[in-house]
N, C-alpha and C. Protein backbone atom coordinates (compact mmCIF):
# COMPACT_ATOMS: atom_id res chain seq x y z
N UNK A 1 -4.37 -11.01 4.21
CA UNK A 1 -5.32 -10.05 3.68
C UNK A 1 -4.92 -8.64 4.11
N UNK A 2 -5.26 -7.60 3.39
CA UNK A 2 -5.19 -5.92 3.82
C UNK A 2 -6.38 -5.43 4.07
N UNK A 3 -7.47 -6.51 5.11
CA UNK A 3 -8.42 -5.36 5.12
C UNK A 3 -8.41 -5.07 6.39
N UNK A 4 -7.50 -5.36 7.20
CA UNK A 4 -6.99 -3.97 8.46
C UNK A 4 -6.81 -2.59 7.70
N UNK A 5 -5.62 -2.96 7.33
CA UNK A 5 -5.17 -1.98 5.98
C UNK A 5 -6.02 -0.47 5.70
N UNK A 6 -6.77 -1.81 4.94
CA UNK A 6 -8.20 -0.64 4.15
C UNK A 6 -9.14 -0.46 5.39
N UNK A 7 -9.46 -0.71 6.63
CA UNK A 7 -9.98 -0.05 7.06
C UNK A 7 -9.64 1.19 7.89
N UNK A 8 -8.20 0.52 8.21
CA UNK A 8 -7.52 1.86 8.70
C UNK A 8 -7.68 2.96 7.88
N UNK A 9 -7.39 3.38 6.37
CA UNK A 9 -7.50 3.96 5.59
C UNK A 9 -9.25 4.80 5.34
N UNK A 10 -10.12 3.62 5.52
CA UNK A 10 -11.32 4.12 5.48
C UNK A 10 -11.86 5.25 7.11
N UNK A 11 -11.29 4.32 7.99
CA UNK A 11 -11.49 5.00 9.21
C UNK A 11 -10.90 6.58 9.91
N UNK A 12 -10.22 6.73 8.36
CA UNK A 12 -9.26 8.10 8.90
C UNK A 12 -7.93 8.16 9.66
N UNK A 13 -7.51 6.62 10.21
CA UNK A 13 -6.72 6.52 10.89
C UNK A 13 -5.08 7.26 10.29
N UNK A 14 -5.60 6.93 8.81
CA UNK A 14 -3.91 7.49 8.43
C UNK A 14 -4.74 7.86 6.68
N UNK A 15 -3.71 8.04 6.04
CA UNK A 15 -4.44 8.32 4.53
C UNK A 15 -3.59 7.63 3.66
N UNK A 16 -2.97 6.68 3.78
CA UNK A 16 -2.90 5.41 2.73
C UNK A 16 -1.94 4.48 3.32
N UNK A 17 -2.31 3.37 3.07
CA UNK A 17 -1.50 1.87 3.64
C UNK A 17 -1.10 0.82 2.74
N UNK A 18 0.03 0.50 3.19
CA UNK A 18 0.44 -0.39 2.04
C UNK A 18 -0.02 -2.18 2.31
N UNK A 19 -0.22 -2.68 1.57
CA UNK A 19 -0.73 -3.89 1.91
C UNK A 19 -0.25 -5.31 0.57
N UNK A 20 0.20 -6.77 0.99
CA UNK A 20 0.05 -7.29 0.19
C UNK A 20 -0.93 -7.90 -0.51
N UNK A 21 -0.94 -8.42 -2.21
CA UNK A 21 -2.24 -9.00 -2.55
C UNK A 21 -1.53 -10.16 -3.21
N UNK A 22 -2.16 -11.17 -3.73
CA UNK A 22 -2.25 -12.56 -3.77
C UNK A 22 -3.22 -13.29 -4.39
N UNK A 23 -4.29 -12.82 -4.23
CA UNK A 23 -5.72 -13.15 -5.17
C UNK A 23 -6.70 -12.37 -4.45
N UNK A 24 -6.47 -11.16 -4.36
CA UNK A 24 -7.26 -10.03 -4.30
C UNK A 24 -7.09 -9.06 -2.96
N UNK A 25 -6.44 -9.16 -2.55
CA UNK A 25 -6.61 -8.95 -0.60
C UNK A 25 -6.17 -7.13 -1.05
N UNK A 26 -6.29 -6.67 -1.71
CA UNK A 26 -5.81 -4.80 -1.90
C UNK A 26 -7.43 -5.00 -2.55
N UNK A 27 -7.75 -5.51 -3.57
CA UNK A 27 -8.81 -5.07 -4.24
C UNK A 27 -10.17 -5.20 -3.83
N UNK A 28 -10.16 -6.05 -2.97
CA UNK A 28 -11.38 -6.84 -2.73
C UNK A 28 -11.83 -5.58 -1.22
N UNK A 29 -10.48 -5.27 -0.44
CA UNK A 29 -11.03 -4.69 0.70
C UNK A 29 -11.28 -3.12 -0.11
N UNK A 30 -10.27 -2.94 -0.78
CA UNK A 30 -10.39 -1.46 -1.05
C UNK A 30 -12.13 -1.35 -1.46
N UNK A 31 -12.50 -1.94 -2.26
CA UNK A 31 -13.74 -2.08 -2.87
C UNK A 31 -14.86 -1.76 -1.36
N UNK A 32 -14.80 -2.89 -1.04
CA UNK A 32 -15.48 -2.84 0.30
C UNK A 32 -15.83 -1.37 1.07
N UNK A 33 -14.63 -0.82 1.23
CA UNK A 33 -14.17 0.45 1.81
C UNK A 33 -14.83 1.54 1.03
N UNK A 34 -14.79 1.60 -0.17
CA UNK A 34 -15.00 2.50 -1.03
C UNK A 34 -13.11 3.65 -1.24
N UNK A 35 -12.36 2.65 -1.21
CA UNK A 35 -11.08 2.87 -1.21
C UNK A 35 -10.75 2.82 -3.22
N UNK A 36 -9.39 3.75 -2.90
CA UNK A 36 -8.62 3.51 -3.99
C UNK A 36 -7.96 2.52 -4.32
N UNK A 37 -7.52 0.97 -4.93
CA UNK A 37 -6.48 0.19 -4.36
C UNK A 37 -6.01 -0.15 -5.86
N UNK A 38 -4.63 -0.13 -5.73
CA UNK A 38 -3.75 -0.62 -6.37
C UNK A 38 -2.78 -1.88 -6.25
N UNK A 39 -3.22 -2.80 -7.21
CA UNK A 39 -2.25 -4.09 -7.22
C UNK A 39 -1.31 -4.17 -8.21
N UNK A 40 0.40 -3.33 -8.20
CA UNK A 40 1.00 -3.43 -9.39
C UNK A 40 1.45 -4.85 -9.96
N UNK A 41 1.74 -4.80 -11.08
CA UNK A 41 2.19 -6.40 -11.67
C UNK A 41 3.26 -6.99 -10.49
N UNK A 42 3.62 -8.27 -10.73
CA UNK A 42 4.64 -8.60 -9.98
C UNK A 42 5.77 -8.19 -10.14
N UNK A 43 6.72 -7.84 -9.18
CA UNK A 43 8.42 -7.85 -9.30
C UNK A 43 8.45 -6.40 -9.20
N UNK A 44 7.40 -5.38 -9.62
CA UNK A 44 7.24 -4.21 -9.33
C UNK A 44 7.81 -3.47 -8.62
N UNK A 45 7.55 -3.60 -7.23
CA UNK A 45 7.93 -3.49 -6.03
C UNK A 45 8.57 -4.59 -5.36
N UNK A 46 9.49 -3.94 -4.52
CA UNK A 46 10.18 -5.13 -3.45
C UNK A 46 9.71 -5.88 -2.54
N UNK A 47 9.52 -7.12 -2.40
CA UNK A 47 8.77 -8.12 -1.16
C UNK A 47 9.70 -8.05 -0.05
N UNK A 48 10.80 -7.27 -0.07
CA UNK A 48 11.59 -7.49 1.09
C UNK A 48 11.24 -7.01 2.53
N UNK A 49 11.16 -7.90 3.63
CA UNK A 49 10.82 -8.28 4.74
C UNK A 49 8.69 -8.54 4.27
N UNK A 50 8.27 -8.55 3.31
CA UNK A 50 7.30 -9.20 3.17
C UNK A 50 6.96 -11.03 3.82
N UNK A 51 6.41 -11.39 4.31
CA UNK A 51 6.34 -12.84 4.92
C UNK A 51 5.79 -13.30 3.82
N UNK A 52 6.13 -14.27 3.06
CA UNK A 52 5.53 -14.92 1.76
C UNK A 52 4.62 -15.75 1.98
N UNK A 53 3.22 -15.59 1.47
CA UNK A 53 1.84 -16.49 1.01
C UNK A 53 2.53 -17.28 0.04
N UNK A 54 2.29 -16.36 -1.33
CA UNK A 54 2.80 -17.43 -2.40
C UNK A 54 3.82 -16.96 -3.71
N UNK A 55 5.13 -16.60 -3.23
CA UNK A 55 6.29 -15.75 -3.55
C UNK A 55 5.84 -15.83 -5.25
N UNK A 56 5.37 -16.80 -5.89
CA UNK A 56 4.97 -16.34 -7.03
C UNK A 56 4.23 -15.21 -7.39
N UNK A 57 3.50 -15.01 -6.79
CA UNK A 57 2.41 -14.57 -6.71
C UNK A 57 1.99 -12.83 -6.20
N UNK A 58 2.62 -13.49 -5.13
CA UNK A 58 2.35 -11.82 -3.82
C UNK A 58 3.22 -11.09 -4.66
N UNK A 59 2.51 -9.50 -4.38
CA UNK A 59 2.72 -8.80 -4.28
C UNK A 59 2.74 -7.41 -3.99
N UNK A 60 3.21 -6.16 -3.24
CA UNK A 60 2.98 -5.26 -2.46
C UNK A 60 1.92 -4.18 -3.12
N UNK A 61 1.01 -3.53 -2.59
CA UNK A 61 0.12 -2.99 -3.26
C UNK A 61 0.05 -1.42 -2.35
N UNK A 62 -1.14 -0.97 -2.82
CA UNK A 62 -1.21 0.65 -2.00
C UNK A 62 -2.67 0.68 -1.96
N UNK A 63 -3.25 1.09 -0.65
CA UNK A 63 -4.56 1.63 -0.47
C UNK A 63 -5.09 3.07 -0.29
N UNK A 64 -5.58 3.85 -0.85
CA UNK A 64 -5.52 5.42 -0.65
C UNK A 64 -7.37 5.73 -0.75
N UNK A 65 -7.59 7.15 0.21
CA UNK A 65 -8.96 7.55 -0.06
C UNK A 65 -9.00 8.29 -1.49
N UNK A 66 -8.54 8.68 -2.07
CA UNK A 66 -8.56 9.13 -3.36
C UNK A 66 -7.27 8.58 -4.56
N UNK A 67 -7.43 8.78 -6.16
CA UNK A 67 -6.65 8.50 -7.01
C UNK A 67 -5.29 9.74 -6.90
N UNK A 68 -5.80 10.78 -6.10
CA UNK A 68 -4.50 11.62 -6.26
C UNK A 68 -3.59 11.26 -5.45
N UNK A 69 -3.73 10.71 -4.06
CA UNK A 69 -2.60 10.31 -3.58
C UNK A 69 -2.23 9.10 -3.34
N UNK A 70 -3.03 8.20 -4.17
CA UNK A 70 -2.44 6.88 -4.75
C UNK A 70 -1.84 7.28 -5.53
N UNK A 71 -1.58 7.76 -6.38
CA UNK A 71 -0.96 8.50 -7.44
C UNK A 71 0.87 9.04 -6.83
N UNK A 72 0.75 9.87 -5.86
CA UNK A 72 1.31 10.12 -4.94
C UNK A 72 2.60 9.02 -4.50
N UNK A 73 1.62 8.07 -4.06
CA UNK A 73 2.11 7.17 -2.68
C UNK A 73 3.04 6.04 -4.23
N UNK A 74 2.17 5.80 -5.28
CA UNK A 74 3.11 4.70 -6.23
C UNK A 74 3.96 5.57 -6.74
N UNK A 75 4.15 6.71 -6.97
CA UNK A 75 5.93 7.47 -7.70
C UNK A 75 6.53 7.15 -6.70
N UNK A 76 6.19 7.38 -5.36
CA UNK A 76 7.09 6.80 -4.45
C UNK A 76 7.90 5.49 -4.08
N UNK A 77 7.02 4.76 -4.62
CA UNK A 77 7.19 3.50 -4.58
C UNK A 77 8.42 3.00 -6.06
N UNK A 78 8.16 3.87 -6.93
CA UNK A 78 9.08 3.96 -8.34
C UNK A 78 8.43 3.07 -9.44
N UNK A 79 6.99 3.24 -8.75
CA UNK A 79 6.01 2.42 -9.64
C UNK A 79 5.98 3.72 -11.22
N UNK A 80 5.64 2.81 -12.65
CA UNK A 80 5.97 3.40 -13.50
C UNK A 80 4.14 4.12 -13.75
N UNK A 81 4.63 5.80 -14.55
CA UNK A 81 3.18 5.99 -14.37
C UNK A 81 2.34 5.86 -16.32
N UNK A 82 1.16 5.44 -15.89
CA UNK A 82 0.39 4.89 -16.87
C UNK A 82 -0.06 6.22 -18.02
N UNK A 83 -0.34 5.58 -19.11
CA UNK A 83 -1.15 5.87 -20.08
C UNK A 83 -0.12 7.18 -20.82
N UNK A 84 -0.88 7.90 -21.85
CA UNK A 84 -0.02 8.80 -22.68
C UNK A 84 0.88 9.70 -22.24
N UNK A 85 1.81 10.23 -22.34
CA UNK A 85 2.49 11.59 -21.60
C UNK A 85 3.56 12.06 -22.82
């Protein structure tokens, strides 16, 4: 689960954390938190040195207090960006 993650994030400790999801573990805490969270499709991002739940499945996500630097934190990641341009 990432809800160390997201609480670190909620707590101020840092301003965004990366976390894996699997059947919800980015969405479910971000929610909680009142966090930003992003779960990109699979293969997206790299699992490398990730510890595998369920290699089908997992995959690396981003937790942020706002959409601008989730926004931010996935170009970084070389996540592709959405909707018209």
């Amino acid at each position: 689960s990432s809800s160390g993650a997201a609480a670190s994030v909620a707590s101020g400790e840092c301003d965004f954390a990366l976390g894996t999801d699997t059947g919800g573990s980015i969405r479910v805490p971000a929610s909680w938190c009142h966090l930003w969270g992003l779960r990109p499709s699979w293969g997206l991002v790299s699992l490398a040195g990730v510890v595998p739940n369920a290699p089908s499945l997992d995959t690396v996500g981003v937790l942020a207090r706002n959409g601008a630097l989730l926004g931010t934190v996935a170009s970084a990641l070389g996540l592709p960006r959405g909707g018209a341009e």
